[in-house]
ModelCIF file with pLDDT and N, C-alpha, C, O atoms, coordinates in Angstrom:
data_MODEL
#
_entry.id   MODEL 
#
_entity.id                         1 
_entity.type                       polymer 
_entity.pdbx_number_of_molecules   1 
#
_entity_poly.entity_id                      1 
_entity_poly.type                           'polypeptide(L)' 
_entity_poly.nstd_linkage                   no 
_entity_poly.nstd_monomer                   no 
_entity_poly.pdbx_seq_one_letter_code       
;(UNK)(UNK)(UNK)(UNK)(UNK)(UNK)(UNK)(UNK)(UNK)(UNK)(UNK)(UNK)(UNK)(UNK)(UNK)(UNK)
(UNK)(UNK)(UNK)(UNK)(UNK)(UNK)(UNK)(UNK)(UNK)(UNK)(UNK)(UNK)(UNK)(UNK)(UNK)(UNK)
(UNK)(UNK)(UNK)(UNK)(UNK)(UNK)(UNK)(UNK)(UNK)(UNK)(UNK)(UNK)(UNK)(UNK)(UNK)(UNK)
;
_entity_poly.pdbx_seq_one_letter_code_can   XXXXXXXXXXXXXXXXXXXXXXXXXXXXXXXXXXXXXXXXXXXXXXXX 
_entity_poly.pdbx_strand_id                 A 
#
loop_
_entity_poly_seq.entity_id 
_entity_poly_seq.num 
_entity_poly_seq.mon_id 
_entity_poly_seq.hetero 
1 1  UNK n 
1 2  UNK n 
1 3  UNK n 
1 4  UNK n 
1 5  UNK n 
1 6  UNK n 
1 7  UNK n 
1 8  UNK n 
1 9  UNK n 
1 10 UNK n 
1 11 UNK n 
1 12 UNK n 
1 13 UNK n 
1 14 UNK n 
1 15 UNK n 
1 16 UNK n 
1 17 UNK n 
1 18 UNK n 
1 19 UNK n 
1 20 UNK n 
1 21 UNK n 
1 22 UNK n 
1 23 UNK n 
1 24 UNK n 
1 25 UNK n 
1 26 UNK n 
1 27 UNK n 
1 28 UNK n 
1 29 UNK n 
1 30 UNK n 
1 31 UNK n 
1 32 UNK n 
1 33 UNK n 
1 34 UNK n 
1 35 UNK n 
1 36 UNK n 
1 37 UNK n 
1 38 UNK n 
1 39 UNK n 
1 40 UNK n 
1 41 UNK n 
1 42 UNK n 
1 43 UNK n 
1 44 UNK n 
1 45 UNK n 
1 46 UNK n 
1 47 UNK n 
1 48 UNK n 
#
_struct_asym.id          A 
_struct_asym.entity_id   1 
#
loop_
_ma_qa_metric.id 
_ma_qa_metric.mode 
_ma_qa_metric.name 
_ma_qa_metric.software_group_id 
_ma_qa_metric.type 
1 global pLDDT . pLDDT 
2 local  pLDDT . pLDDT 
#
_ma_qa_metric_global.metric_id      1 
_ma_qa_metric_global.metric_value   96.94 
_ma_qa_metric_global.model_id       1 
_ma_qa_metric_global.ordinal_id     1 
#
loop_
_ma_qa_metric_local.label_asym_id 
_ma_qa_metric_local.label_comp_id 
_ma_qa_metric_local.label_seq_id 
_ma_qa_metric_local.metric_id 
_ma_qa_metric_local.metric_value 
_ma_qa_metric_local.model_id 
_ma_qa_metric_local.ordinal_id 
A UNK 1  2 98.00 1 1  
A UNK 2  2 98.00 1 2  
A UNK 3  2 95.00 1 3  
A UNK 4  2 96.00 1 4  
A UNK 5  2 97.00 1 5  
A UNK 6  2 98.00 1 6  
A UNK 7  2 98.00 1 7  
A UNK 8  2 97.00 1 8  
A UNK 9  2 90.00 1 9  
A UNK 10 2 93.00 1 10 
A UNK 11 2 95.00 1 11 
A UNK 12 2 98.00 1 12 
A UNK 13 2 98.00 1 13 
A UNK 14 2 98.00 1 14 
A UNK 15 2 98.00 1 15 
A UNK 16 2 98.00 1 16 
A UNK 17 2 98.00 1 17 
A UNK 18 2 98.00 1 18 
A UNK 19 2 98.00 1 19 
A UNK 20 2 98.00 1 20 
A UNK 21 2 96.00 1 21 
A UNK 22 2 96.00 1 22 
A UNK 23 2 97.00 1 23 
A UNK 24 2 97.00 1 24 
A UNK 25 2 96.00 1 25 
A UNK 26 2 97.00 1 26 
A UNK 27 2 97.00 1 27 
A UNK 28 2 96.00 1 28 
A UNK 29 2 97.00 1 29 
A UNK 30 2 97.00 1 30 
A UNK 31 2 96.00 1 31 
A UNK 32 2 94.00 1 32 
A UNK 33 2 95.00 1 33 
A UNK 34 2 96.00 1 34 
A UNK 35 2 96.00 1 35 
A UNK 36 2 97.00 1 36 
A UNK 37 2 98.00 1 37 
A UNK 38 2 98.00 1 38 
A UNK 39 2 98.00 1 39 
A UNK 40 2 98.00 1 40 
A UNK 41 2 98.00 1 41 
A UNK 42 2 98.00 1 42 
A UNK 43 2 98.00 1 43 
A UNK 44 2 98.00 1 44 
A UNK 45 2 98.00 1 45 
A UNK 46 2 98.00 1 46 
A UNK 47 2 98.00 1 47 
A UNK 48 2 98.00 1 48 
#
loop_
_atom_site.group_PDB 
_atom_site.id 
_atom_site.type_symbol 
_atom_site.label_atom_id 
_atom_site.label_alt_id 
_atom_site.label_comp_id 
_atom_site.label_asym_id 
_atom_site.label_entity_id 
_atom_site.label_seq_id 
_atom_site.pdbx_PDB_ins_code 
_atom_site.Cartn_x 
_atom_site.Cartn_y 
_atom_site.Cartn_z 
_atom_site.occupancy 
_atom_site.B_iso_or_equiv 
_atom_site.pdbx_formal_charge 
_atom_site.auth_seq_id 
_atom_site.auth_comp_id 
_atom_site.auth_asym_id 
_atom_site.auth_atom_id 
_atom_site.pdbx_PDB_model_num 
ATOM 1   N N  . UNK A 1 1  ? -18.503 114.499 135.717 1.00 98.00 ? 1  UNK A N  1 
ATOM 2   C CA . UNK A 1 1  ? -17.352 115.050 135.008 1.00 98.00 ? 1  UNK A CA 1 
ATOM 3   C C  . UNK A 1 1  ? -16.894 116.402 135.538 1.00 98.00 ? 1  UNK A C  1 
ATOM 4   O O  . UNK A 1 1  ? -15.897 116.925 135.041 1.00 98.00 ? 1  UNK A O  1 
ATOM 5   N N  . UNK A 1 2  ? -17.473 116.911 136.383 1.00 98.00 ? 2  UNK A N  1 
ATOM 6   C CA . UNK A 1 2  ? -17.165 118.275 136.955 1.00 98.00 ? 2  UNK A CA 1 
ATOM 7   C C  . UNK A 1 2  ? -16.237 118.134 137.736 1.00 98.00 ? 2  UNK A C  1 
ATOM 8   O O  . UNK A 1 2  ? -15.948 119.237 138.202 1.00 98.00 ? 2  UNK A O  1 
ATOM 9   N N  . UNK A 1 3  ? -15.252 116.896 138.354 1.00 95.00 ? 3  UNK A N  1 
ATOM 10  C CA . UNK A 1 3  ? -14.027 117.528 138.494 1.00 95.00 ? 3  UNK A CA 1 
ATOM 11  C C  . UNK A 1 3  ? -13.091 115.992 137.929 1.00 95.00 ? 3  UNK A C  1 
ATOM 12  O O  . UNK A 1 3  ? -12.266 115.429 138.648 1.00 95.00 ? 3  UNK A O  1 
ATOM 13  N N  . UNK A 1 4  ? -13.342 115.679 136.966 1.00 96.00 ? 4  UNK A N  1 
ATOM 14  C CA . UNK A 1 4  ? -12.890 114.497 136.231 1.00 96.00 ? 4  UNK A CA 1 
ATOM 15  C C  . UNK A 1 4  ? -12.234 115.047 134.576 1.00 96.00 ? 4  UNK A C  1 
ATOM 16  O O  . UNK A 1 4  ? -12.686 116.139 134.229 1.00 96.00 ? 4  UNK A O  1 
ATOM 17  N N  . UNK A 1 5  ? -11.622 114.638 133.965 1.00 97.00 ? 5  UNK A N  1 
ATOM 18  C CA . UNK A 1 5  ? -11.262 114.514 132.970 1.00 97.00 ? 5  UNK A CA 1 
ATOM 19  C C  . UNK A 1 5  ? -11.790 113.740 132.307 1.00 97.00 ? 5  UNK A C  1 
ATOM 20  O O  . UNK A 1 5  ? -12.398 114.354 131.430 1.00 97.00 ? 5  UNK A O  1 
ATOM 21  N N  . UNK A 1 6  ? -11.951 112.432 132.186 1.00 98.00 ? 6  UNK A N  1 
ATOM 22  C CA . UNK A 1 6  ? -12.308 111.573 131.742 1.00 98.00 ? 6  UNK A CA 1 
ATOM 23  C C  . UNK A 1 6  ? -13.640 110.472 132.269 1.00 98.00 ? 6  UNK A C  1 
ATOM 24  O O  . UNK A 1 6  ? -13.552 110.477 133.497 1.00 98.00 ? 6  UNK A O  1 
ATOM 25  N N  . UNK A 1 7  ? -14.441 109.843 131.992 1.00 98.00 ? 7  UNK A N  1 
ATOM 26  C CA . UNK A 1 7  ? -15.219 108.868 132.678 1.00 98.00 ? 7  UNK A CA 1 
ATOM 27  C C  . UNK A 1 7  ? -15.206 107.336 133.578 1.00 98.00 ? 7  UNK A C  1 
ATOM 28  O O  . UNK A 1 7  ? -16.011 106.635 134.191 1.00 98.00 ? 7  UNK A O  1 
ATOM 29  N N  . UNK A 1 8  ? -13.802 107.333 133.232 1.00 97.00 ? 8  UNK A N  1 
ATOM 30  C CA . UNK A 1 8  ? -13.613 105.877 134.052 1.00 97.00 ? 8  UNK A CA 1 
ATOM 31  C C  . UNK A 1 8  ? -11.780 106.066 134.323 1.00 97.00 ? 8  UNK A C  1 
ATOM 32  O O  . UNK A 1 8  ? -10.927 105.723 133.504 1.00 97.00 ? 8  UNK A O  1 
ATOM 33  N N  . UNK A 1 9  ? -11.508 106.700 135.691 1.00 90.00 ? 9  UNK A N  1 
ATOM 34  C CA . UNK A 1 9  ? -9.617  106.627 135.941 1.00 90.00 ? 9  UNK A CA 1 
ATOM 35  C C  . UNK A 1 9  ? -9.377  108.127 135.020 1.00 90.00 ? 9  UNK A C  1 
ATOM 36  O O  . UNK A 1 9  ? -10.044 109.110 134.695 1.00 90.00 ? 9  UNK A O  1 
ATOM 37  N N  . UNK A 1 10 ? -8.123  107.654 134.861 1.00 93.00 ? 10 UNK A N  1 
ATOM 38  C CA . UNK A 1 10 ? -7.744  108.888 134.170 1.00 93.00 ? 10 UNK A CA 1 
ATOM 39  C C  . UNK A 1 10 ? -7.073  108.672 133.002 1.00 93.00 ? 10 UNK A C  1 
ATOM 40  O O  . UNK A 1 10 ? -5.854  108.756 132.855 1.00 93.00 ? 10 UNK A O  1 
ATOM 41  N N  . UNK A 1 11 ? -8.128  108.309 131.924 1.00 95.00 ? 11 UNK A N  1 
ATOM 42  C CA . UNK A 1 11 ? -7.700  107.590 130.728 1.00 95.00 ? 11 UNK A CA 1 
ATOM 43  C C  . UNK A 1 11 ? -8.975  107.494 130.045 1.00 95.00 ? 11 UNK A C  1 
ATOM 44  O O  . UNK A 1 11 ? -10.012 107.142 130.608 1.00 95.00 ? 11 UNK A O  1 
ATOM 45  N N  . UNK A 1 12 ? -8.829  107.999 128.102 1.00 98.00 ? 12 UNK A N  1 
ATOM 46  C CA . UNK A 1 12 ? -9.746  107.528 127.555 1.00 98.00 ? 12 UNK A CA 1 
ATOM 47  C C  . UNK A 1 12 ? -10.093 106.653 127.360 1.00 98.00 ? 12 UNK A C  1 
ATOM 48  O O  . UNK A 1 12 ? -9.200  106.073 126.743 1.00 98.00 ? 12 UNK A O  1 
ATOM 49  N N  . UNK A 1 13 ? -11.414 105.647 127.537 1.00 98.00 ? 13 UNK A N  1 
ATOM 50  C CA . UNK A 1 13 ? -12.142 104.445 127.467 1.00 98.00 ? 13 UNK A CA 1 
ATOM 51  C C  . UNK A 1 13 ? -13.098 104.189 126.561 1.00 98.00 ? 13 UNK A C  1 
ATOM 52  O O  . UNK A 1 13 ? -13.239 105.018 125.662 1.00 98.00 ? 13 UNK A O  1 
ATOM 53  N N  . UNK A 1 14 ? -13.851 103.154 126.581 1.00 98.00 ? 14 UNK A N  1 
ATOM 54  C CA . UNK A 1 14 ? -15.343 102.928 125.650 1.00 98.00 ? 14 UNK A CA 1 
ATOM 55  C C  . UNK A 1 14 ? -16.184 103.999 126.936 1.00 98.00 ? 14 UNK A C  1 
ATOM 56  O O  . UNK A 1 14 ? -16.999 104.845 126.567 1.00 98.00 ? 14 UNK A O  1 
ATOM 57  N N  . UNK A 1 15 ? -16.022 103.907 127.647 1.00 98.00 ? 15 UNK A N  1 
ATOM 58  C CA . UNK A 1 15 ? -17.021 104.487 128.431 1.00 98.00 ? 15 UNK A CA 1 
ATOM 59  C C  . UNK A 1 15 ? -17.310 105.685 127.255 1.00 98.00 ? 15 UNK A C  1 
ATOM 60  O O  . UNK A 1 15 ? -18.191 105.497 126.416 1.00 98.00 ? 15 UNK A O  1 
ATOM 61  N N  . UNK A 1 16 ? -16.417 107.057 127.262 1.00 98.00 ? 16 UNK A N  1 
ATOM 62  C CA . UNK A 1 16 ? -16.301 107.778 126.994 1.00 98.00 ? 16 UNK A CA 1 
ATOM 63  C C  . UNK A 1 16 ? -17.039 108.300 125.528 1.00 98.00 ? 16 UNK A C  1 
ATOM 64  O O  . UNK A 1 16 ? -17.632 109.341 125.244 1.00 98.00 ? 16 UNK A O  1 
ATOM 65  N N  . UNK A 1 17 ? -16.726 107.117 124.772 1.00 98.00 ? 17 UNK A N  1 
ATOM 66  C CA . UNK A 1 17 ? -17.377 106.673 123.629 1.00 98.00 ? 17 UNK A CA 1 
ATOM 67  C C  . UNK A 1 17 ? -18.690 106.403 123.732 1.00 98.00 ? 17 UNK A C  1 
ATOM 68  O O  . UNK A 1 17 ? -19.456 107.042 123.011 1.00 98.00 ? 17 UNK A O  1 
ATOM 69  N N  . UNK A 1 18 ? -19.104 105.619 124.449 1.00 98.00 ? 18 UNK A N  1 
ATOM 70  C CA . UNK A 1 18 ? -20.391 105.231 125.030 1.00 98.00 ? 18 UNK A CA 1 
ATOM 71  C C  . UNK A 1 18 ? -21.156 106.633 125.053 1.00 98.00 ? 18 UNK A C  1 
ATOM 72  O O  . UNK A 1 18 ? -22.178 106.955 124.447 1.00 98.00 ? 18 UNK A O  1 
ATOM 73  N N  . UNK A 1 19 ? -20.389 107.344 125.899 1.00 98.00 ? 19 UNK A N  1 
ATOM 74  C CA . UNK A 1 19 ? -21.534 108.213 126.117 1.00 98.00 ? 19 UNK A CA 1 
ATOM 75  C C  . UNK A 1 19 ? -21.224 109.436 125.067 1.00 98.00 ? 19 UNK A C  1 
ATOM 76  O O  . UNK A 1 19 ? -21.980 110.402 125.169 1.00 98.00 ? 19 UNK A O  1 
ATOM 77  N N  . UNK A 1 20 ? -20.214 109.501 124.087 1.00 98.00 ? 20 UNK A N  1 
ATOM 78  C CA . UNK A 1 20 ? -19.966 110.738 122.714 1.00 98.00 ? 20 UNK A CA 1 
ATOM 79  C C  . UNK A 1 20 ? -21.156 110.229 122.066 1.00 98.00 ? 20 UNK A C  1 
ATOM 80  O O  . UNK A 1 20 ? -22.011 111.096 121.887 1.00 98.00 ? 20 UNK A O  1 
ATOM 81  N N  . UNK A 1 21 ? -21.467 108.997 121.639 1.00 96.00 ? 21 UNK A N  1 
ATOM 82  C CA . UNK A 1 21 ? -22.635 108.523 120.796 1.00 96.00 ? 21 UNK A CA 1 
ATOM 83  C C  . UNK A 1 21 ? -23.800 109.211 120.926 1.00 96.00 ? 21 UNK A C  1 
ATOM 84  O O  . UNK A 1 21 ? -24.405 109.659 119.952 1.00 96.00 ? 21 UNK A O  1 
ATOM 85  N N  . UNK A 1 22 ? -24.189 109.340 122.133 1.00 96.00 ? 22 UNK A N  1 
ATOM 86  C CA . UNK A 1 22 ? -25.185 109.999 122.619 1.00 96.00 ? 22 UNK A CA 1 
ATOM 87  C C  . UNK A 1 22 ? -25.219 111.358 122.460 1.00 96.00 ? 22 UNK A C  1 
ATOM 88  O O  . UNK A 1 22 ? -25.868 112.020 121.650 1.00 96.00 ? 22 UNK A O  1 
ATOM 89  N N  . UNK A 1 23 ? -24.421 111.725 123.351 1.00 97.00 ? 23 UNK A N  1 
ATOM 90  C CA . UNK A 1 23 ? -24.568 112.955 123.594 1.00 97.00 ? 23 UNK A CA 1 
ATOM 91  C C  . UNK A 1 23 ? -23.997 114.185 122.925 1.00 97.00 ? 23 UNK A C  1 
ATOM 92  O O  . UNK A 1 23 ? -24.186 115.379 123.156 1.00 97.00 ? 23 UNK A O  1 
ATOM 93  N N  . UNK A 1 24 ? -23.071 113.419 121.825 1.00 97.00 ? 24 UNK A N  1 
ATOM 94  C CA . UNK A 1 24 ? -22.895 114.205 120.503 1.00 97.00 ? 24 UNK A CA 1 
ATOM 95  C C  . UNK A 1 24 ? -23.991 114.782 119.688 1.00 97.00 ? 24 UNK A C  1 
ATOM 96  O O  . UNK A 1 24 ? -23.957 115.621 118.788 1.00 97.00 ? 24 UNK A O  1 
ATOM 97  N N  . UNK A 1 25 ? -25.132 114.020 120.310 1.00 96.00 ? 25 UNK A N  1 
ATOM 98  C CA . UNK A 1 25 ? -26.558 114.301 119.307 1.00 96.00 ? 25 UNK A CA 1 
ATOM 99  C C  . UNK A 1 25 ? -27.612 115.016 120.217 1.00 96.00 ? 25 UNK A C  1 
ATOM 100 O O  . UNK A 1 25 ? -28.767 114.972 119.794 1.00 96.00 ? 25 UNK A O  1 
ATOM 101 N N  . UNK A 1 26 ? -27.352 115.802 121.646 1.00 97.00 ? 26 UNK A N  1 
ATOM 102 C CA . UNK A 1 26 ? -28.060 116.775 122.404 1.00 97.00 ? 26 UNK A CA 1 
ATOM 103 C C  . UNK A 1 26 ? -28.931 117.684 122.107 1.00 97.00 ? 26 UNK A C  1 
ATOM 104 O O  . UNK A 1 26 ? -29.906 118.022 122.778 1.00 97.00 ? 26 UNK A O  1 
ATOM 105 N N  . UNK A 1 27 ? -28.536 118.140 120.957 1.00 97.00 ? 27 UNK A N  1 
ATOM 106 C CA . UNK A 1 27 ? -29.179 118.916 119.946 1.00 97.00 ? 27 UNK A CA 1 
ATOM 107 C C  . UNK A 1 27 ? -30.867 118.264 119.917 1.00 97.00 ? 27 UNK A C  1 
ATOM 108 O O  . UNK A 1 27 ? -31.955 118.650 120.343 1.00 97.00 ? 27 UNK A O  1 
ATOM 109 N N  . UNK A 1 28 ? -30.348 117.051 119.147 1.00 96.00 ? 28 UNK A N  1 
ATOM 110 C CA . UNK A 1 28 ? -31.659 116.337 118.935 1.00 96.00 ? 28 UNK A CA 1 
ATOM 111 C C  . UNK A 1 28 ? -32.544 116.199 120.132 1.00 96.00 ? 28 UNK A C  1 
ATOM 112 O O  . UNK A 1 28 ? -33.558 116.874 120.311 1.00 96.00 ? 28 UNK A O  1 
ATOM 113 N N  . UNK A 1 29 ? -32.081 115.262 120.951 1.00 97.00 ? 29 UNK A N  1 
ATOM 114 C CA . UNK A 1 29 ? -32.505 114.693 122.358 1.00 97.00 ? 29 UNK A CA 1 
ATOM 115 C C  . UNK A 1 29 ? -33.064 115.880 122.945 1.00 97.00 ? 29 UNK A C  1 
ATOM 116 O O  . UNK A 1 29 ? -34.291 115.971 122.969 1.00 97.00 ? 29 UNK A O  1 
ATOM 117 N N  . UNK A 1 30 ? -32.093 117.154 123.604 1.00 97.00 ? 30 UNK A N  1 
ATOM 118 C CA . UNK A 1 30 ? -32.885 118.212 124.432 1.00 97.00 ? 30 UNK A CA 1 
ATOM 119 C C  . UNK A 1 30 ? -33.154 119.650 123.613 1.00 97.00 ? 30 UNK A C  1 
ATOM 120 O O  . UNK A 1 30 ? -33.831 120.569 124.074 1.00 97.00 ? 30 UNK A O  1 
ATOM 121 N N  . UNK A 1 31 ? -32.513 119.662 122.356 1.00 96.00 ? 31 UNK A N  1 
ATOM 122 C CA . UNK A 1 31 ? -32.158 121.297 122.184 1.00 96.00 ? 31 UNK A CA 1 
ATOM 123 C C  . UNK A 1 31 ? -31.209 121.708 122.270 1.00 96.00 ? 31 UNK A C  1 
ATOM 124 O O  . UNK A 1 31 ? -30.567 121.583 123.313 1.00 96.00 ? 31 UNK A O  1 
ATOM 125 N N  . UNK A 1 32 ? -30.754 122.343 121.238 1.00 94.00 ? 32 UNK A N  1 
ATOM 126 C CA . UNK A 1 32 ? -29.931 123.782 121.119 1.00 94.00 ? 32 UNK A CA 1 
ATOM 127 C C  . UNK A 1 32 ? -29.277 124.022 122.388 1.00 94.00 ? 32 UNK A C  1 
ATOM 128 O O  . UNK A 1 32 ? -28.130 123.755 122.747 1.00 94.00 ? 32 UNK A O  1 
ATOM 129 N N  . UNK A 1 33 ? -30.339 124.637 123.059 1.00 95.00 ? 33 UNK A N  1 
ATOM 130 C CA . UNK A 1 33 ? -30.295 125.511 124.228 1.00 95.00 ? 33 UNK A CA 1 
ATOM 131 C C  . UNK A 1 33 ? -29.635 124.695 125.713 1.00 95.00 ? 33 UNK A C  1 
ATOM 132 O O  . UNK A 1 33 ? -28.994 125.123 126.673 1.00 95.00 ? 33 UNK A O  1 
ATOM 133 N N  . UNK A 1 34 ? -29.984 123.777 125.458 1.00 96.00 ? 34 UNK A N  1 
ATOM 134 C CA . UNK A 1 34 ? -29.789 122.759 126.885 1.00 96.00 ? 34 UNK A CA 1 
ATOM 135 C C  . UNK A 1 34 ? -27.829 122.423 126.742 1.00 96.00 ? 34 UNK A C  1 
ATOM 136 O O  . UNK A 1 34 ? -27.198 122.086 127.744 1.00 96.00 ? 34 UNK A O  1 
ATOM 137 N N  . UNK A 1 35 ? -27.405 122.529 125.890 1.00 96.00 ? 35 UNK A N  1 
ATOM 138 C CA . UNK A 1 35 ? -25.777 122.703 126.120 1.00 96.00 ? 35 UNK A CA 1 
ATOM 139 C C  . UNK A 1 35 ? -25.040 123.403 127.073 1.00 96.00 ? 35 UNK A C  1 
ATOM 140 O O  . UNK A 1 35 ? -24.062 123.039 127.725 1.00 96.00 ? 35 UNK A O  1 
ATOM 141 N N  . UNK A 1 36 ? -25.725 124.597 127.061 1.00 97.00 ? 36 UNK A N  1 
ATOM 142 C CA . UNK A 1 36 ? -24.983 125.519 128.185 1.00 97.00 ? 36 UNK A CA 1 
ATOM 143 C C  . UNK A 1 36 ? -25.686 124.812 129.718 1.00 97.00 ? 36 UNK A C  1 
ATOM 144 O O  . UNK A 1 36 ? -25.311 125.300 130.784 1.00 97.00 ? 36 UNK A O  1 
ATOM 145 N N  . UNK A 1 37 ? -26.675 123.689 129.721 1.00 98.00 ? 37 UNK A N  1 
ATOM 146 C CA . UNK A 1 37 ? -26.649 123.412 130.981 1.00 98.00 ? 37 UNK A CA 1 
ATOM 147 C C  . UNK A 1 37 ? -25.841 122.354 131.346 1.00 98.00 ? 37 UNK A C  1 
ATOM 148 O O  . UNK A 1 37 ? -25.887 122.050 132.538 1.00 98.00 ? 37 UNK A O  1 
ATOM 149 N N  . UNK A 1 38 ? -25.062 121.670 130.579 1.00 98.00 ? 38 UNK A N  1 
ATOM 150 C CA . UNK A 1 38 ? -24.170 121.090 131.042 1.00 98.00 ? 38 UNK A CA 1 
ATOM 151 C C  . UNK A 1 38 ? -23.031 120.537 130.107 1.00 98.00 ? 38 UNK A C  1 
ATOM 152 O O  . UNK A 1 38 ? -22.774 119.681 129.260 1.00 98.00 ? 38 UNK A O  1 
ATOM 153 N N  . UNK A 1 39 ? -22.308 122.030 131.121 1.00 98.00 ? 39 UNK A N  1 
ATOM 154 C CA . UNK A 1 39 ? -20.950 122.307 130.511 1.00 98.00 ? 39 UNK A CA 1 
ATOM 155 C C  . UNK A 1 39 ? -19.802 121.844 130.507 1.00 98.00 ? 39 UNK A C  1 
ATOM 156 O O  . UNK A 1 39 ? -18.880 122.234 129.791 1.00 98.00 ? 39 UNK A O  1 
ATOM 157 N N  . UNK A 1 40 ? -19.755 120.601 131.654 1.00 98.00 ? 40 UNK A N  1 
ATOM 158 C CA . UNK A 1 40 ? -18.650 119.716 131.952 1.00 98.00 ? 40 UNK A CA 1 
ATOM 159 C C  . UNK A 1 40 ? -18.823 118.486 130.540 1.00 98.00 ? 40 UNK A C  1 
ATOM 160 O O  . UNK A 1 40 ? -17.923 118.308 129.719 1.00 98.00 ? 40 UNK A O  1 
ATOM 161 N N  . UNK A 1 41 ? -19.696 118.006 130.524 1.00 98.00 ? 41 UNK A N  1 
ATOM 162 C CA . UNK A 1 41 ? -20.352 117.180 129.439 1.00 98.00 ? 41 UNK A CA 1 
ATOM 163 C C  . UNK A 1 41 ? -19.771 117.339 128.072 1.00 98.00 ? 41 UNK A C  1 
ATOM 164 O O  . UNK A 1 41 ? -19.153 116.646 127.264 1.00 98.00 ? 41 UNK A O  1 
ATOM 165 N N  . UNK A 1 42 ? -20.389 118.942 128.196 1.00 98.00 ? 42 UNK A N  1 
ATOM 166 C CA . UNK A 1 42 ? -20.248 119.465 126.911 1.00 98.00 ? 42 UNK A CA 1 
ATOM 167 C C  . UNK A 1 42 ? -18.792 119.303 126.539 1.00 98.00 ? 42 UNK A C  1 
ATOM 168 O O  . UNK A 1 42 ? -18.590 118.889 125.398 1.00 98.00 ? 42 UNK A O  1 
ATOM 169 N N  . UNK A 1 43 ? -17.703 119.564 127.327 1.00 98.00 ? 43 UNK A N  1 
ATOM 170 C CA . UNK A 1 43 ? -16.514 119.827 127.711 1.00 98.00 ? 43 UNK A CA 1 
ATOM 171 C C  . UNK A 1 43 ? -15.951 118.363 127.068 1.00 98.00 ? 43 UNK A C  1 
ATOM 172 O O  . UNK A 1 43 ? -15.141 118.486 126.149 1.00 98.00 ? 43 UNK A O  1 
ATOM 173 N N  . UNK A 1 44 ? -16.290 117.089 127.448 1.00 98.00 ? 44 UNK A N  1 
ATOM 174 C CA . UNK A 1 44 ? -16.014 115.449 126.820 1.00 98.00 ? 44 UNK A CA 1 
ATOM 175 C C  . UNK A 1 44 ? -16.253 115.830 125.621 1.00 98.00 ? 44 UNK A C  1 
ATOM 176 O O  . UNK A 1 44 ? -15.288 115.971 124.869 1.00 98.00 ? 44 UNK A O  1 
ATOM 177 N N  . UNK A 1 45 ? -17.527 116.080 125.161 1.00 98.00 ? 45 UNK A N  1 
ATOM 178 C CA . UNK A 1 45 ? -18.076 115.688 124.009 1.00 98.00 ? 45 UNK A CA 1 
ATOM 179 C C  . UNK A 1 45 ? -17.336 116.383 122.936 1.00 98.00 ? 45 UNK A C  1 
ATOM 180 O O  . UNK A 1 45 ? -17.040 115.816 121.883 1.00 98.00 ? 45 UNK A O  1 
ATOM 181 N N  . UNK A 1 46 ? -17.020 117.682 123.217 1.00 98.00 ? 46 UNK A N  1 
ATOM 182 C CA . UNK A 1 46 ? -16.632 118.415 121.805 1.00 98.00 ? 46 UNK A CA 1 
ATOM 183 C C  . UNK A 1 46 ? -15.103 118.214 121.602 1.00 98.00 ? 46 UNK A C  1 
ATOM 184 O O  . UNK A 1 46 ? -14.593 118.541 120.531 1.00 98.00 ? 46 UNK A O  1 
ATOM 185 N N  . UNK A 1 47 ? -14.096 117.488 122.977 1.00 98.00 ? 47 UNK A N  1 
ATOM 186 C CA . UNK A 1 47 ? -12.684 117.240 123.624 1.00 98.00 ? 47 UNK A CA 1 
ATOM 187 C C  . UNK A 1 47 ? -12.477 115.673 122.051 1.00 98.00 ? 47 UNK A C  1 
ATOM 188 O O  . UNK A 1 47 ? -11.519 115.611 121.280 1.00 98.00 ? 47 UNK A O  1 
ATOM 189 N N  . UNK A 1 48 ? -13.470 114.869 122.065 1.00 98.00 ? 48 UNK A N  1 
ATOM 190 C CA . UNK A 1 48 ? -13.429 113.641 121.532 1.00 98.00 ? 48 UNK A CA 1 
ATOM 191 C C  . UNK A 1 48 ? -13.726 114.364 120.104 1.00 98.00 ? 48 UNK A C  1 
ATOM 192 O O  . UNK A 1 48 ? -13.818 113.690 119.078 1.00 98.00 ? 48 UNK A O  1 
#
């Protein structure tokens, strides 16, 4: 995602979704702290 907008073309998808499910919940999975390591990510997730 670091020089993408989106995960699949240039258009929101299930992909995108696919991976908000997840990684909406980072917190849980890595920590708090592990957001600022990836900031493009972060960038989808909080966009949706």
């Amino acid at each position: 995602l670091a020089y993408r907008e989106w995960m699949v073309g240039d258009t929101y998808t299930i992909v995108d979704m696919a991976v908000w499910g997840w990684c909406a919940n980072i917190d849980r999975v890595l920590g708090v702290e592990a957001r600022q390591d990836f900031p493009h990510l972060m960038r989808l997730v909080d966009r949706i």
